[in-house]
C-alpha atoms as a PDB file:
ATOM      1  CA  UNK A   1     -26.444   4.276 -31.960  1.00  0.00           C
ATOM      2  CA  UNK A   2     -23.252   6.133 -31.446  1.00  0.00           C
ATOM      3  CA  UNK A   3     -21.465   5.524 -28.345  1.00  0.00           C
ATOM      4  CA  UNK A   4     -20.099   8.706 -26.829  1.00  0.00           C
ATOM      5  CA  UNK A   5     -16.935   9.283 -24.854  1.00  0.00           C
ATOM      6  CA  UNK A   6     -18.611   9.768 -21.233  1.00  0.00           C
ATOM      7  CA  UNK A   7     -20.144   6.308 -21.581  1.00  0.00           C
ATOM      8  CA  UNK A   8     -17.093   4.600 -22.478  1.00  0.00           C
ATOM      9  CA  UNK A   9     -15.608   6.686 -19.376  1.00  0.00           C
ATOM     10  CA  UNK A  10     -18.192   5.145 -17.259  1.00  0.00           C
ATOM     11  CA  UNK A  11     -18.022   1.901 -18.296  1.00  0.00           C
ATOM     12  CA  UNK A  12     -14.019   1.713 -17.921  1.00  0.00           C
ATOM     13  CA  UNK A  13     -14.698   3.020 -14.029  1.00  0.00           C
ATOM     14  CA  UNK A  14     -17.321   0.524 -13.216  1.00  0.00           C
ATOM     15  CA  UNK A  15     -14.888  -1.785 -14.077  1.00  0.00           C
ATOM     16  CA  UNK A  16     -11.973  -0.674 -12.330  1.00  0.00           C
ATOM     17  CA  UNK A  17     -13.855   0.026  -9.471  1.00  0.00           C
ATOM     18  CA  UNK A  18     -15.788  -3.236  -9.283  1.00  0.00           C
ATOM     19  CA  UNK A  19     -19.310  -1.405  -8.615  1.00  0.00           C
ATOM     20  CA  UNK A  20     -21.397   1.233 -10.315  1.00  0.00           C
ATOM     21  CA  UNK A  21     -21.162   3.103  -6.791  1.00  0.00           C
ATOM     22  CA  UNK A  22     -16.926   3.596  -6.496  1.00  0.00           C
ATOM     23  CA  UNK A  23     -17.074   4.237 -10.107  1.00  0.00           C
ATOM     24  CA  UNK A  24     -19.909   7.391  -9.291  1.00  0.00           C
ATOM     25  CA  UNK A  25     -17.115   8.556  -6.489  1.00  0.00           C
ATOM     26  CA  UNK A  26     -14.373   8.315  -8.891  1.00  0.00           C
ATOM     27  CA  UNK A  27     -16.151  10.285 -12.062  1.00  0.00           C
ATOM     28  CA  UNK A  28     -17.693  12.520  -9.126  1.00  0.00           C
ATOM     29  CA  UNK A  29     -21.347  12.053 -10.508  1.00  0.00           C
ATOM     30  CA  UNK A  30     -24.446  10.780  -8.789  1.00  0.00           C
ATOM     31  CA  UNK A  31     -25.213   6.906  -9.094  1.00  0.00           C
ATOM     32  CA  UNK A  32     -28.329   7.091 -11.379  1.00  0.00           C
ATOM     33  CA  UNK A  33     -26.311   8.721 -13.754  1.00  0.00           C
ATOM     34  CA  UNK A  34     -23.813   6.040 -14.309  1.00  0.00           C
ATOM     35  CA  UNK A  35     -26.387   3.386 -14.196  1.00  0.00           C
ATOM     36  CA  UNK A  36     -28.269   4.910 -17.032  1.00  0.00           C
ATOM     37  CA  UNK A  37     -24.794   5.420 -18.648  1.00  0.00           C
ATOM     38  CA  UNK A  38     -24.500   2.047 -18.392  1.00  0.00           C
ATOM     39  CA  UNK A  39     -27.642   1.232 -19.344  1.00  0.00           C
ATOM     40  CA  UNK A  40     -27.034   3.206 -22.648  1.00  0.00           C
ATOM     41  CA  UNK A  41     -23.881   1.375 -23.273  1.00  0.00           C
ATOM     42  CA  UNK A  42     -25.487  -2.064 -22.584  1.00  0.00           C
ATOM     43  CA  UNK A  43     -28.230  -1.164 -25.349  1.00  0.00           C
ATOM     44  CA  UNK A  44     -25.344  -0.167 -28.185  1.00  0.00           C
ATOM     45  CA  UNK A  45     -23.502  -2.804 -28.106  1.00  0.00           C
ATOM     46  CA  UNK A  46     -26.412  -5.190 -27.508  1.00  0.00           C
ATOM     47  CA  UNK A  47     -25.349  -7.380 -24.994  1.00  0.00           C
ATOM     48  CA  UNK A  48     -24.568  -7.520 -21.051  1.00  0.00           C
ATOM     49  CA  UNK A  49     -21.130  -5.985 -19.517  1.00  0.00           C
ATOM     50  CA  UNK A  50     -21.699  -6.589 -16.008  1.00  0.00           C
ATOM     51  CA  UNK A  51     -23.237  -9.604 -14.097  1.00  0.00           C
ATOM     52  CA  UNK A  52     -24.921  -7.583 -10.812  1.00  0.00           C
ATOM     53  CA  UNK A  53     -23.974  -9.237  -7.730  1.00  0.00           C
ATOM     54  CA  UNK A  54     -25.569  -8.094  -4.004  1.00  0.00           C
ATOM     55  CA  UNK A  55     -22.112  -6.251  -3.485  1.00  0.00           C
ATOM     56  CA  UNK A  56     -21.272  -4.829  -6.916  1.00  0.00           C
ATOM     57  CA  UNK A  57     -20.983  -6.038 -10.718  1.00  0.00           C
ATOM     58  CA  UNK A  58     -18.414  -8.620 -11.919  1.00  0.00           C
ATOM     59  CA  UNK A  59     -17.696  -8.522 -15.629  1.00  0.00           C
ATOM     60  CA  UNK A  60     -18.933 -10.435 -18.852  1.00  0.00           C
ATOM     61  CA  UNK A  61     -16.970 -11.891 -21.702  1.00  0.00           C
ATOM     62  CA  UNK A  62     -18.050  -9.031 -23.562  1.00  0.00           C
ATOM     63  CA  UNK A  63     -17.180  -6.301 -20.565  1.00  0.00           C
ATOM     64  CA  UNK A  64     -13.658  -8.179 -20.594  1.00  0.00           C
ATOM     65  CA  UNK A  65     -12.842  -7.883 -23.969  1.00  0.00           C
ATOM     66  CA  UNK A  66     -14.418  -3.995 -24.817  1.00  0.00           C
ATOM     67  CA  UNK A  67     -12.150  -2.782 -21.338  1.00  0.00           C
ATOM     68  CA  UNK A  68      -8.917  -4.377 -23.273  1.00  0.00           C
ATOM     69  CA  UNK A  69     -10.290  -2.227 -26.522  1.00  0.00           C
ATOM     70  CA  UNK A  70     -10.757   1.193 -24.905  1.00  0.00           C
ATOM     71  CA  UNK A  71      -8.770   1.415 -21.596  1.00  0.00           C
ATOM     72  CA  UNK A  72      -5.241   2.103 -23.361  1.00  0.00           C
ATOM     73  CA  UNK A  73      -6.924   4.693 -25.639  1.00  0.00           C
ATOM     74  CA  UNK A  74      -9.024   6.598 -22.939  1.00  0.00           C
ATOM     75  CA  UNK A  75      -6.362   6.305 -20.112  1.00  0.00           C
ATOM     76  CA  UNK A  76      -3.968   8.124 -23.158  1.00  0.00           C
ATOM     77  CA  UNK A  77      -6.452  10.780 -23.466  1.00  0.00           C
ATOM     78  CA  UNK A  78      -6.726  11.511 -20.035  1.00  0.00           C
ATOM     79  CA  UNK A  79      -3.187  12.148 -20.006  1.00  0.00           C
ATOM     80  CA  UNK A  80      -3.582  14.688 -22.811  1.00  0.00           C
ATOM     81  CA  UNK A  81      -6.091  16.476 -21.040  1.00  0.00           C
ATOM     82  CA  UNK A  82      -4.656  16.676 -17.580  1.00  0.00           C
ATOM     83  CA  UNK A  83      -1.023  17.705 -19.710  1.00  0.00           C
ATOM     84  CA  UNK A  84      -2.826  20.439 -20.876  1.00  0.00           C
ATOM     85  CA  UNK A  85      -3.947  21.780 -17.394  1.00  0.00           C
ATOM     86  CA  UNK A  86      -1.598  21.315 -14.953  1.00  0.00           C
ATOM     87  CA  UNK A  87       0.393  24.189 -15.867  1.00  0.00           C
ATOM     88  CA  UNK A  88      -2.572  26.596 -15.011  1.00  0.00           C
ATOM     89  CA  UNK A  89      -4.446  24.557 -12.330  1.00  0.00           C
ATOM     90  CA  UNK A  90      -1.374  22.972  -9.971  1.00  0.00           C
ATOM     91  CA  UNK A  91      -2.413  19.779  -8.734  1.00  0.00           C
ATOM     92  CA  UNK A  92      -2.178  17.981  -5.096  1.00  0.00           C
ATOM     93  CA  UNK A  93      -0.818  14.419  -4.714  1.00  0.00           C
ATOM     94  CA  UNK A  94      -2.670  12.513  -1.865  1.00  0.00           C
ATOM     95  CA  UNK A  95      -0.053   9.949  -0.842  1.00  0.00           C
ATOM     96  CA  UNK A  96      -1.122   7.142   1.522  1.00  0.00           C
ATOM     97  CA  UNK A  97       0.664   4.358   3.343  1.00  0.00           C
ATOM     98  CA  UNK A  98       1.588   2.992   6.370  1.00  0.00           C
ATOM     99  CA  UNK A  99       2.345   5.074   9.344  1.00  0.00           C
ATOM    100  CA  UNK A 100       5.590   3.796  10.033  1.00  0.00           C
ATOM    101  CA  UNK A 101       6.848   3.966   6.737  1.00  0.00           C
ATOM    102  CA  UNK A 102       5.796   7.401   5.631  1.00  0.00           C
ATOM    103  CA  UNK A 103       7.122   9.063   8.510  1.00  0.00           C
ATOM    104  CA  UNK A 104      10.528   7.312   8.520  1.00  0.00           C
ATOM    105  CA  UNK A 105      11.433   6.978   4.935  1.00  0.00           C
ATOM    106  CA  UNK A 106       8.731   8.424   3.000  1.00  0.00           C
ATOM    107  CA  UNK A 107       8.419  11.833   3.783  1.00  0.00           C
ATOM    108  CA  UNK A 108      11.972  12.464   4.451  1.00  0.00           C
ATOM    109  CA  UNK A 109      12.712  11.485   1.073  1.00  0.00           C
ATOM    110  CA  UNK A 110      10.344  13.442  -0.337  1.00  0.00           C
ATOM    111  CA  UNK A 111      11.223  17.049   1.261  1.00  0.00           C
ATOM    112  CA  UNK A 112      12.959  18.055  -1.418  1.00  0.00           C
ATOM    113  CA  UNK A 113       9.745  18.105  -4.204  1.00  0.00           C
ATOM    114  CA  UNK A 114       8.033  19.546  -1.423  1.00  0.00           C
ATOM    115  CA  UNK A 115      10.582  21.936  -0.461  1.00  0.00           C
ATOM    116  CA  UNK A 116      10.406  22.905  -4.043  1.00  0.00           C
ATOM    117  CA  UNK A 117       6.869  23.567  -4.559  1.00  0.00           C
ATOM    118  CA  UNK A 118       4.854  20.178  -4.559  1.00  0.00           C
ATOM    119  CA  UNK A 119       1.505  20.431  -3.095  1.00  0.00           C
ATOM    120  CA  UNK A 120       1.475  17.058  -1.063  1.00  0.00           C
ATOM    121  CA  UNK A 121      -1.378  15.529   1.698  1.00  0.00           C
ATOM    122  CA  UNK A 122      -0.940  12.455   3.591  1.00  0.00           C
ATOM    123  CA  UNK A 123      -2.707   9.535   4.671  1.00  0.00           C
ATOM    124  CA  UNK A 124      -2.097   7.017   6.829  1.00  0.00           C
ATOM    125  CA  UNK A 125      -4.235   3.568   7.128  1.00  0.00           C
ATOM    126  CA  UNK A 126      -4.350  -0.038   6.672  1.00  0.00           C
ATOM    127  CA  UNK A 127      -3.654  -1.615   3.060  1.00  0.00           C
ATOM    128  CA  UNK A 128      -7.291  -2.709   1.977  1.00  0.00           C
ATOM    129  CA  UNK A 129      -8.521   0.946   3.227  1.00  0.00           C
ATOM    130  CA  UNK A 130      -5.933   2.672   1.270  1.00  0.00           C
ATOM    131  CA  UNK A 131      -6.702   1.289  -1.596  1.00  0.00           C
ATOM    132  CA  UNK A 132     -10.362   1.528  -1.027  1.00  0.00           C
ATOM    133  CA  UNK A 133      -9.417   4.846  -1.061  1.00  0.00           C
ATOM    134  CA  UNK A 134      -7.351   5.105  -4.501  1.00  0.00           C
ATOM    135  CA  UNK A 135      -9.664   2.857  -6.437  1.00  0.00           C
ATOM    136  CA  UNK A 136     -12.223   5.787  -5.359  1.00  0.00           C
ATOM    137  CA  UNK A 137     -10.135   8.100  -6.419  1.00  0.00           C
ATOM    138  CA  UNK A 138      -9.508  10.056  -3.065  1.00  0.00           C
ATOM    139  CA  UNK A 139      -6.243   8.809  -3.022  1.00  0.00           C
ATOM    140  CA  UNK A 140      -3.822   9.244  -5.652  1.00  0.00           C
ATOM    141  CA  UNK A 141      -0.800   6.963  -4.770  1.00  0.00           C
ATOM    142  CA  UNK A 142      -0.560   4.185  -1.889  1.00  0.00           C
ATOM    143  CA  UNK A 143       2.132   2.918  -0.803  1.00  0.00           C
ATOM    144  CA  UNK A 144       0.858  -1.015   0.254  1.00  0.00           C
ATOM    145  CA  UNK A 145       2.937  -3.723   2.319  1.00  0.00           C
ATOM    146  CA  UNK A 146       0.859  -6.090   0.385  1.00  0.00           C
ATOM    147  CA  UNK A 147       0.744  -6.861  -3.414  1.00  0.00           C
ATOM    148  CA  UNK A 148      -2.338  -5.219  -4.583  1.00  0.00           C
ATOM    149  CA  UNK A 149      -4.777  -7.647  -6.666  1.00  0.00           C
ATOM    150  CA  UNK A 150      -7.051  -5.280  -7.638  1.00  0.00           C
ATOM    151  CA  UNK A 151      -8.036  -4.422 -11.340  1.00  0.00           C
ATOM    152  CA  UNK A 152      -6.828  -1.257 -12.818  1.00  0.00           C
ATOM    153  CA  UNK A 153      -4.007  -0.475 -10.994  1.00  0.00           C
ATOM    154  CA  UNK A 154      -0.509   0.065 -11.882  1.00  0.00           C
ATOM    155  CA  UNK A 155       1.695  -1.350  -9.322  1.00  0.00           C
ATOM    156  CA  UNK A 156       5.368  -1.327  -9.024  1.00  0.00           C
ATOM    157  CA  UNK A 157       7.377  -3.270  -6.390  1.00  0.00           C
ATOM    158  CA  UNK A 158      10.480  -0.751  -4.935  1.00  0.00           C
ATOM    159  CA  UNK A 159      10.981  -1.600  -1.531  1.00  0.00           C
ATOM    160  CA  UNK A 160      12.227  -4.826   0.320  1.00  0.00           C
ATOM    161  CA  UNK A 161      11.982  -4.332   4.494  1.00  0.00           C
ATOM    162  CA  UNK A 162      14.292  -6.463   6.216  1.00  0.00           C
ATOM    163  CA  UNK A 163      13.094  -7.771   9.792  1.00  0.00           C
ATOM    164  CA  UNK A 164      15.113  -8.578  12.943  1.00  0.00           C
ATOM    165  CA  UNK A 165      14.711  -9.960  16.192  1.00  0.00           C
ATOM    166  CA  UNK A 166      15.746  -7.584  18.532  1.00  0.00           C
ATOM    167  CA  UNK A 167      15.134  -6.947  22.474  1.00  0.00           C
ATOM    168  CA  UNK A 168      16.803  -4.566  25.286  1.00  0.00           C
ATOM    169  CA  UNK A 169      19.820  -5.167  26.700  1.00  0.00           C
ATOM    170  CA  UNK A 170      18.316  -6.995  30.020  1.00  0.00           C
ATOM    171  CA  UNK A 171      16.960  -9.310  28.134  1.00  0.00           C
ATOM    172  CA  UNK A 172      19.487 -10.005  24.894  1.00  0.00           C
ATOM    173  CA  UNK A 173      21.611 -10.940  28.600  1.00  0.00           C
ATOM    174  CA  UNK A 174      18.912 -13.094  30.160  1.00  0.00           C
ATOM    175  CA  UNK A 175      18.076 -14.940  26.999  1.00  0.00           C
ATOM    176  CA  UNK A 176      21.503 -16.086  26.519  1.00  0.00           C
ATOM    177  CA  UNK A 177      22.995 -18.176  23.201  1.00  0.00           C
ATOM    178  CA  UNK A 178      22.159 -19.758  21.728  1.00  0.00           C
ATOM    179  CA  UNK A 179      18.661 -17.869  21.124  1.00  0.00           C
ATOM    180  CA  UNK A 180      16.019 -20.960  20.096  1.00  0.00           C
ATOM    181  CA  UNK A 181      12.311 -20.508  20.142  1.00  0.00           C
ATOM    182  CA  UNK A 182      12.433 -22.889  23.803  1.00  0.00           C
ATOM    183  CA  UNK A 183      14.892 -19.993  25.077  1.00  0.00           C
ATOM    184  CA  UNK A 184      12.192 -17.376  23.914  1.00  0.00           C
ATOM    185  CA  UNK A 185       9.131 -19.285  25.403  1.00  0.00           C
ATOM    186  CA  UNK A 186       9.575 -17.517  29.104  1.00  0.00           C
ATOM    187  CA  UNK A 187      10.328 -13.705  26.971  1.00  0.00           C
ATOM    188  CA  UNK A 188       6.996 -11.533  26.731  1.00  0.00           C
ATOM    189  CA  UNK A 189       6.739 -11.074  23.533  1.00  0.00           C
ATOM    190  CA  UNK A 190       5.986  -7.256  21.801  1.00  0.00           C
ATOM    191  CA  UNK A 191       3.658  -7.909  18.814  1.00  0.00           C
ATOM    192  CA  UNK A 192       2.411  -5.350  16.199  1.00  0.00           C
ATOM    193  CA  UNK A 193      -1.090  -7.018  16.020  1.00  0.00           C
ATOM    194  CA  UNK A 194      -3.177  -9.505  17.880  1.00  0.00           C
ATOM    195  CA  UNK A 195      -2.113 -12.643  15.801  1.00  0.00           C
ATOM    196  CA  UNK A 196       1.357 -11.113  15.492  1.00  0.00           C
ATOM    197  CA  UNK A 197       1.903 -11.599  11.665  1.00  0.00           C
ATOM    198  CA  UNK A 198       5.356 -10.197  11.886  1.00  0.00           C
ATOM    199  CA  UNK A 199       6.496 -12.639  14.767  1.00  0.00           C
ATOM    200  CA  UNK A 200       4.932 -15.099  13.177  1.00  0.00           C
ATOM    201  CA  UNK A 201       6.498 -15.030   9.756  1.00  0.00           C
ATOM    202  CA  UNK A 202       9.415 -14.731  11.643  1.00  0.00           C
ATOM    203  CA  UNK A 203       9.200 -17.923  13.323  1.00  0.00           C
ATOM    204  CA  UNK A 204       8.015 -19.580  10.329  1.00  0.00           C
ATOM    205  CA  UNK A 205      11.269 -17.851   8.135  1.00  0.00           C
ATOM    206  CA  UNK A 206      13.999 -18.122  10.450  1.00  0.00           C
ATOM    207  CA  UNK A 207      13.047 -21.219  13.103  1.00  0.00           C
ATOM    208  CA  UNK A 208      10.802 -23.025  10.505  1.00  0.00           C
ATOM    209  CA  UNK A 209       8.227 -23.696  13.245  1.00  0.00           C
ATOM    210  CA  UNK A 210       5.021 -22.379  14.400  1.00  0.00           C
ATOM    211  CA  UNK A 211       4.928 -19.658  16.958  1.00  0.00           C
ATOM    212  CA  UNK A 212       3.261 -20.506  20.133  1.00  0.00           C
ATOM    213  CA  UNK A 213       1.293 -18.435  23.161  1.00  0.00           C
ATOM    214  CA  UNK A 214      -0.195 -14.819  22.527  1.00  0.00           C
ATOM    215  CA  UNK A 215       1.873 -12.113  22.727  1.00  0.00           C
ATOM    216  CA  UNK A 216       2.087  -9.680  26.281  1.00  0.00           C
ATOM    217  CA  UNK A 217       1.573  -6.554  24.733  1.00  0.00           C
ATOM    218  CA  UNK A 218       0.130  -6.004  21.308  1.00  0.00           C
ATOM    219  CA  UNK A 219       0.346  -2.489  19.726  1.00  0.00           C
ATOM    220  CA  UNK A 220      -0.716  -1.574  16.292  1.00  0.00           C
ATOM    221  CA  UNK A 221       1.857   1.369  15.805  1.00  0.00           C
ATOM    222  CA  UNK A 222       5.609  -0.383  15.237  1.00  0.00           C
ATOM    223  CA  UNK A 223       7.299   3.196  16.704  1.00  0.00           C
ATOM    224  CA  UNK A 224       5.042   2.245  19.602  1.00  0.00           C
ATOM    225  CA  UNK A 225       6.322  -1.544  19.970  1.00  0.00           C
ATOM    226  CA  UNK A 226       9.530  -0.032  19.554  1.00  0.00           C
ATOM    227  CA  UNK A 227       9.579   2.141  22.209  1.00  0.00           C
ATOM    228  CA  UNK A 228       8.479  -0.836  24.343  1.00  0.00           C
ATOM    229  CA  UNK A 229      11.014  -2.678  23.413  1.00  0.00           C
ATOM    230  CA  UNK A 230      13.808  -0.035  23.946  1.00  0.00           C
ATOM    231  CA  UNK A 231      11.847   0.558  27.712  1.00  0.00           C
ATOM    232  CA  UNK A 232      12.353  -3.126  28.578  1.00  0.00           C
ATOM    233  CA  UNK A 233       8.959  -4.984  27.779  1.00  0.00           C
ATOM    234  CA  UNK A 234      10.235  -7.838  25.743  1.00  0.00           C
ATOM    235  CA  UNK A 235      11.178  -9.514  22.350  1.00  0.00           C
ATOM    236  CA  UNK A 236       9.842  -8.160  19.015  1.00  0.00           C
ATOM    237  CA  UNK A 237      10.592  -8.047  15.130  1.00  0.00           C
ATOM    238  CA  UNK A 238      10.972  -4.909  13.600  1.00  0.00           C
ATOM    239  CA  UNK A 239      12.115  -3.401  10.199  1.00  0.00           C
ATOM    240  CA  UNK A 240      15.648  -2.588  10.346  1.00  0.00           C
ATOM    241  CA  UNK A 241      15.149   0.660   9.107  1.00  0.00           C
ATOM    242  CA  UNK A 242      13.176   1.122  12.630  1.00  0.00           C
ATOM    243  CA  UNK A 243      15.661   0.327  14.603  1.00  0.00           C
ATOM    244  CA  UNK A 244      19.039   0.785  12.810  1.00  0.00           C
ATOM    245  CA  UNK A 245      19.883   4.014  14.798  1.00  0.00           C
ATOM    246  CA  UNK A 246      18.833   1.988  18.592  1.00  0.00           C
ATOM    247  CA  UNK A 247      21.188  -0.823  17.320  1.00  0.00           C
ATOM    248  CA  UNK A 248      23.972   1.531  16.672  1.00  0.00           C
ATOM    249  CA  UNK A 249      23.928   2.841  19.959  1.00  0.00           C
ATOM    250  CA  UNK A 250      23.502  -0.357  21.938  1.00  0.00           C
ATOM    251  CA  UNK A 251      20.333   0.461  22.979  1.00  0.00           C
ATOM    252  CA  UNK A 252      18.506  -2.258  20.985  1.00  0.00           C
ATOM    253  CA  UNK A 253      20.719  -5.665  20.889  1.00  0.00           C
ATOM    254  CA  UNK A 254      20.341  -7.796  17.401  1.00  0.00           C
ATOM    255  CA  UNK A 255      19.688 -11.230  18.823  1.00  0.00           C
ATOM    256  CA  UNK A 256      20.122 -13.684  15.785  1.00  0.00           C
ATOM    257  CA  UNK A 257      21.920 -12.886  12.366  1.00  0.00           C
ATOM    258  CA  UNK A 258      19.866 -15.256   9.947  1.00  0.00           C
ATOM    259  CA  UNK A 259      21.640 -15.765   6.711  1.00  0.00           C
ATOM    260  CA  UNK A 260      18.024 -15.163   4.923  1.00  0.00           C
ATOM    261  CA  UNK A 261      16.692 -12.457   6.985  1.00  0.00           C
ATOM    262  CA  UNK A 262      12.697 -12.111   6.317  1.00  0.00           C
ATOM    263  CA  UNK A 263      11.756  -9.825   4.159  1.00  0.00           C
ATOM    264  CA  UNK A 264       8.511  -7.953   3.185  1.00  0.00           C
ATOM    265  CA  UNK A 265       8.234  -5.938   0.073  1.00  0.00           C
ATOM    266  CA  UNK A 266       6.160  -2.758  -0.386  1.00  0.00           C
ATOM    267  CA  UNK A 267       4.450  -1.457  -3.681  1.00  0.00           C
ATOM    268  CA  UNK A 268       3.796   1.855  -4.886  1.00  0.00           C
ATOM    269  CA  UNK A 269       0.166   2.041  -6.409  1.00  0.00           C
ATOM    270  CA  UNK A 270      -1.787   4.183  -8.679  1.00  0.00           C
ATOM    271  CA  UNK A 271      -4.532   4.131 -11.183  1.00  0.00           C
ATOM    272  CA  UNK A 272      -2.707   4.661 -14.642  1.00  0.00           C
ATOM    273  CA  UNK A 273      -3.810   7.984 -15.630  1.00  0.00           C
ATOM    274  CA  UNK A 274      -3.217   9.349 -12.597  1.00  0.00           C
ATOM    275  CA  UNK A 275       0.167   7.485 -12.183  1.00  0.00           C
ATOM    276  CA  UNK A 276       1.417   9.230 -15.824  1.00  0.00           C
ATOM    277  CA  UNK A 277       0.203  12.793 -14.141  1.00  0.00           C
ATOM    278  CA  UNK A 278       3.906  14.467 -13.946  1.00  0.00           C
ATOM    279  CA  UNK A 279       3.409  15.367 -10.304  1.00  0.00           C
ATOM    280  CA  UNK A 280       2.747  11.887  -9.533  1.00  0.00           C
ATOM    281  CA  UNK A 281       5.347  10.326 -11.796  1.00  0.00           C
ATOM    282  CA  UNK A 282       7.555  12.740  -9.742  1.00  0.00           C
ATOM    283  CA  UNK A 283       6.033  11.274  -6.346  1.00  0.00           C
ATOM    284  CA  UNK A 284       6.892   7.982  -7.946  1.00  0.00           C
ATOM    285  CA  UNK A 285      10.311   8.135  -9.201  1.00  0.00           C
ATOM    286  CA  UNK A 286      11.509  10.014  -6.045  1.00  0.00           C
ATOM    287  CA  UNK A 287      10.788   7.093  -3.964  1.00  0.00           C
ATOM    288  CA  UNK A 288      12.178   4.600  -5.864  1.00  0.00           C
ATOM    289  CA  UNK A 289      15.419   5.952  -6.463  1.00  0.00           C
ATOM    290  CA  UNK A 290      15.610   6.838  -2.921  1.00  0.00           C
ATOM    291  CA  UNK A 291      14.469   3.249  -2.025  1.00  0.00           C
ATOM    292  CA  UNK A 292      17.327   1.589  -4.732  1.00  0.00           C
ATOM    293  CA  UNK A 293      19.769   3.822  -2.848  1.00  0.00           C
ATOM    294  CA  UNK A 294      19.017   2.997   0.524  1.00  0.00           C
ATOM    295  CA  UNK A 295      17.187   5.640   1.924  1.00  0.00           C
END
């Protein structure tokens, strides 16, 4: 039997996507279709490329080794194809990321592509949602503050945040040096979630001990713990690039100067054919070049 192109397409998104239902949303065709695709498939090679589980389909030997055969040949072709067209049929890149990030560093840095004539939308989210959302292929690049592990992807570190322990004035005074976690104990703390992963970390970096209590006022926007912060409501741990300007002005005090600050590095994800699209590639390369140089 002779395998055709559209089954090998299928195939290659089941198992990028992990189920025969993300790979429909990606190809934009119905379910049945790609299960009788890969159905077809199954039958011309003669043996099994997916185990089904309750949740999805994990891959055989034989699904392993015929995705490291045609992915590098299709993926190639797509980029043909979509070469071809985007001269007559201009494209939209739908960036996601987090909130903070995209509207203080992201989207300044990309004005300029926009200001000259990229078509760009913009979402903001959680990591695993996001890229829920690109392995679907609604979204076409994700910025993620966590190193994606997902199959298919192409994923390039380009950012490192930097994280400091800052408070208001009133406080930096009250707490005194030197600044220990006993001296922080009796300081509400500002956290950006209810087990306060960046305050934690933090802890565990800088003071190499646990953090202890819950936090007094847990936000899940950092421009919002900020603002608290800056209004008087405690002790938090922000991105520098957050607070750099409230630090300037004195408004924010820096209360410890590690000589390892903490850092957390952020990853710009795509699926490869859409990554070598040029409006992407564009996306890509203007962020990490403004990233290398600072912002």
């Amino acid at each position: 039997m002779k395998v055709s192109l559209d089954l090998l397409r299928s195939f290659l998104a089941v198992y990028r996507a992990g189920s025969v239902t993300g790979a429909a949303e990606l190809l934009g065709l119905a379910q049945p279709t790609v299960t009788a695709q890969l159905r077809a498939l199954e039958e011309a090679v003669g043996r099994p490329l997916f185990d089904r589980l309750p949740r999805g389909v994990l891959p055989t030997p034989a699904g392993d080794e015929l995705a490291r055969r045609v992915a590098e040949p299709i993926d190639r072709l797509d980029v043909v194809l979509a070469d071809q067209t985007e001269a007559s049929f201009p494209r939209t890149v739908y960036l996601g990321g987090p909130a903070e990030i995209l509207g203080e560093r992201v989207l300044p840095a990309l004005a300029g592509p926009v200001a000259d004539g990229l078509a760009l939308r913009v979402t903001s989210g959680l990591p695993d949602q996001l890229l829920d959302q690109l392995t679907a292929g609604r979204l076409d690049l994700v910025v993620a503050s966590v190193r994606p592990r997902r199959r298919g992807l192409t994923v390039d570190p380009f950012y490192d945040e930097e994280f400091a322990l800052v408070a208001a004035p009133v406080w930096a005074e009250r707490i005194g040096t030197p600044v220990t976690p006993h001296a922080l104990r009796a300081v509400p703390l500002v956290a950006y979630g209810e087990d306060a992963p960046i305050l934690r970390r933090y802890w565990r970096t800088v003071f190499d001990t646990r953090l202890t209590g819950t936090p007094g006022l847990v936000v899940a926007d950092l421009r919002a713990v900020l603002g608290a912060v800056l209004a008087g409501a405690g002790v938090s741990v922000l991105p520098t690039y957050l607070c750099r300007g409230p630090l300037a002005t004195g408004a924010l005090r820096l209360l410890l100067e590690p000589p390892v600050p903490p850092l957390n590095t952020l990853f710009l994800a795509a699926r490869p054919p859409v990554a070598a699209r040029s409006d992407v590639a564009l996306v890509r390369r203007t962020l990490i070049r403004a990233a290398a140089a600072g912002w």
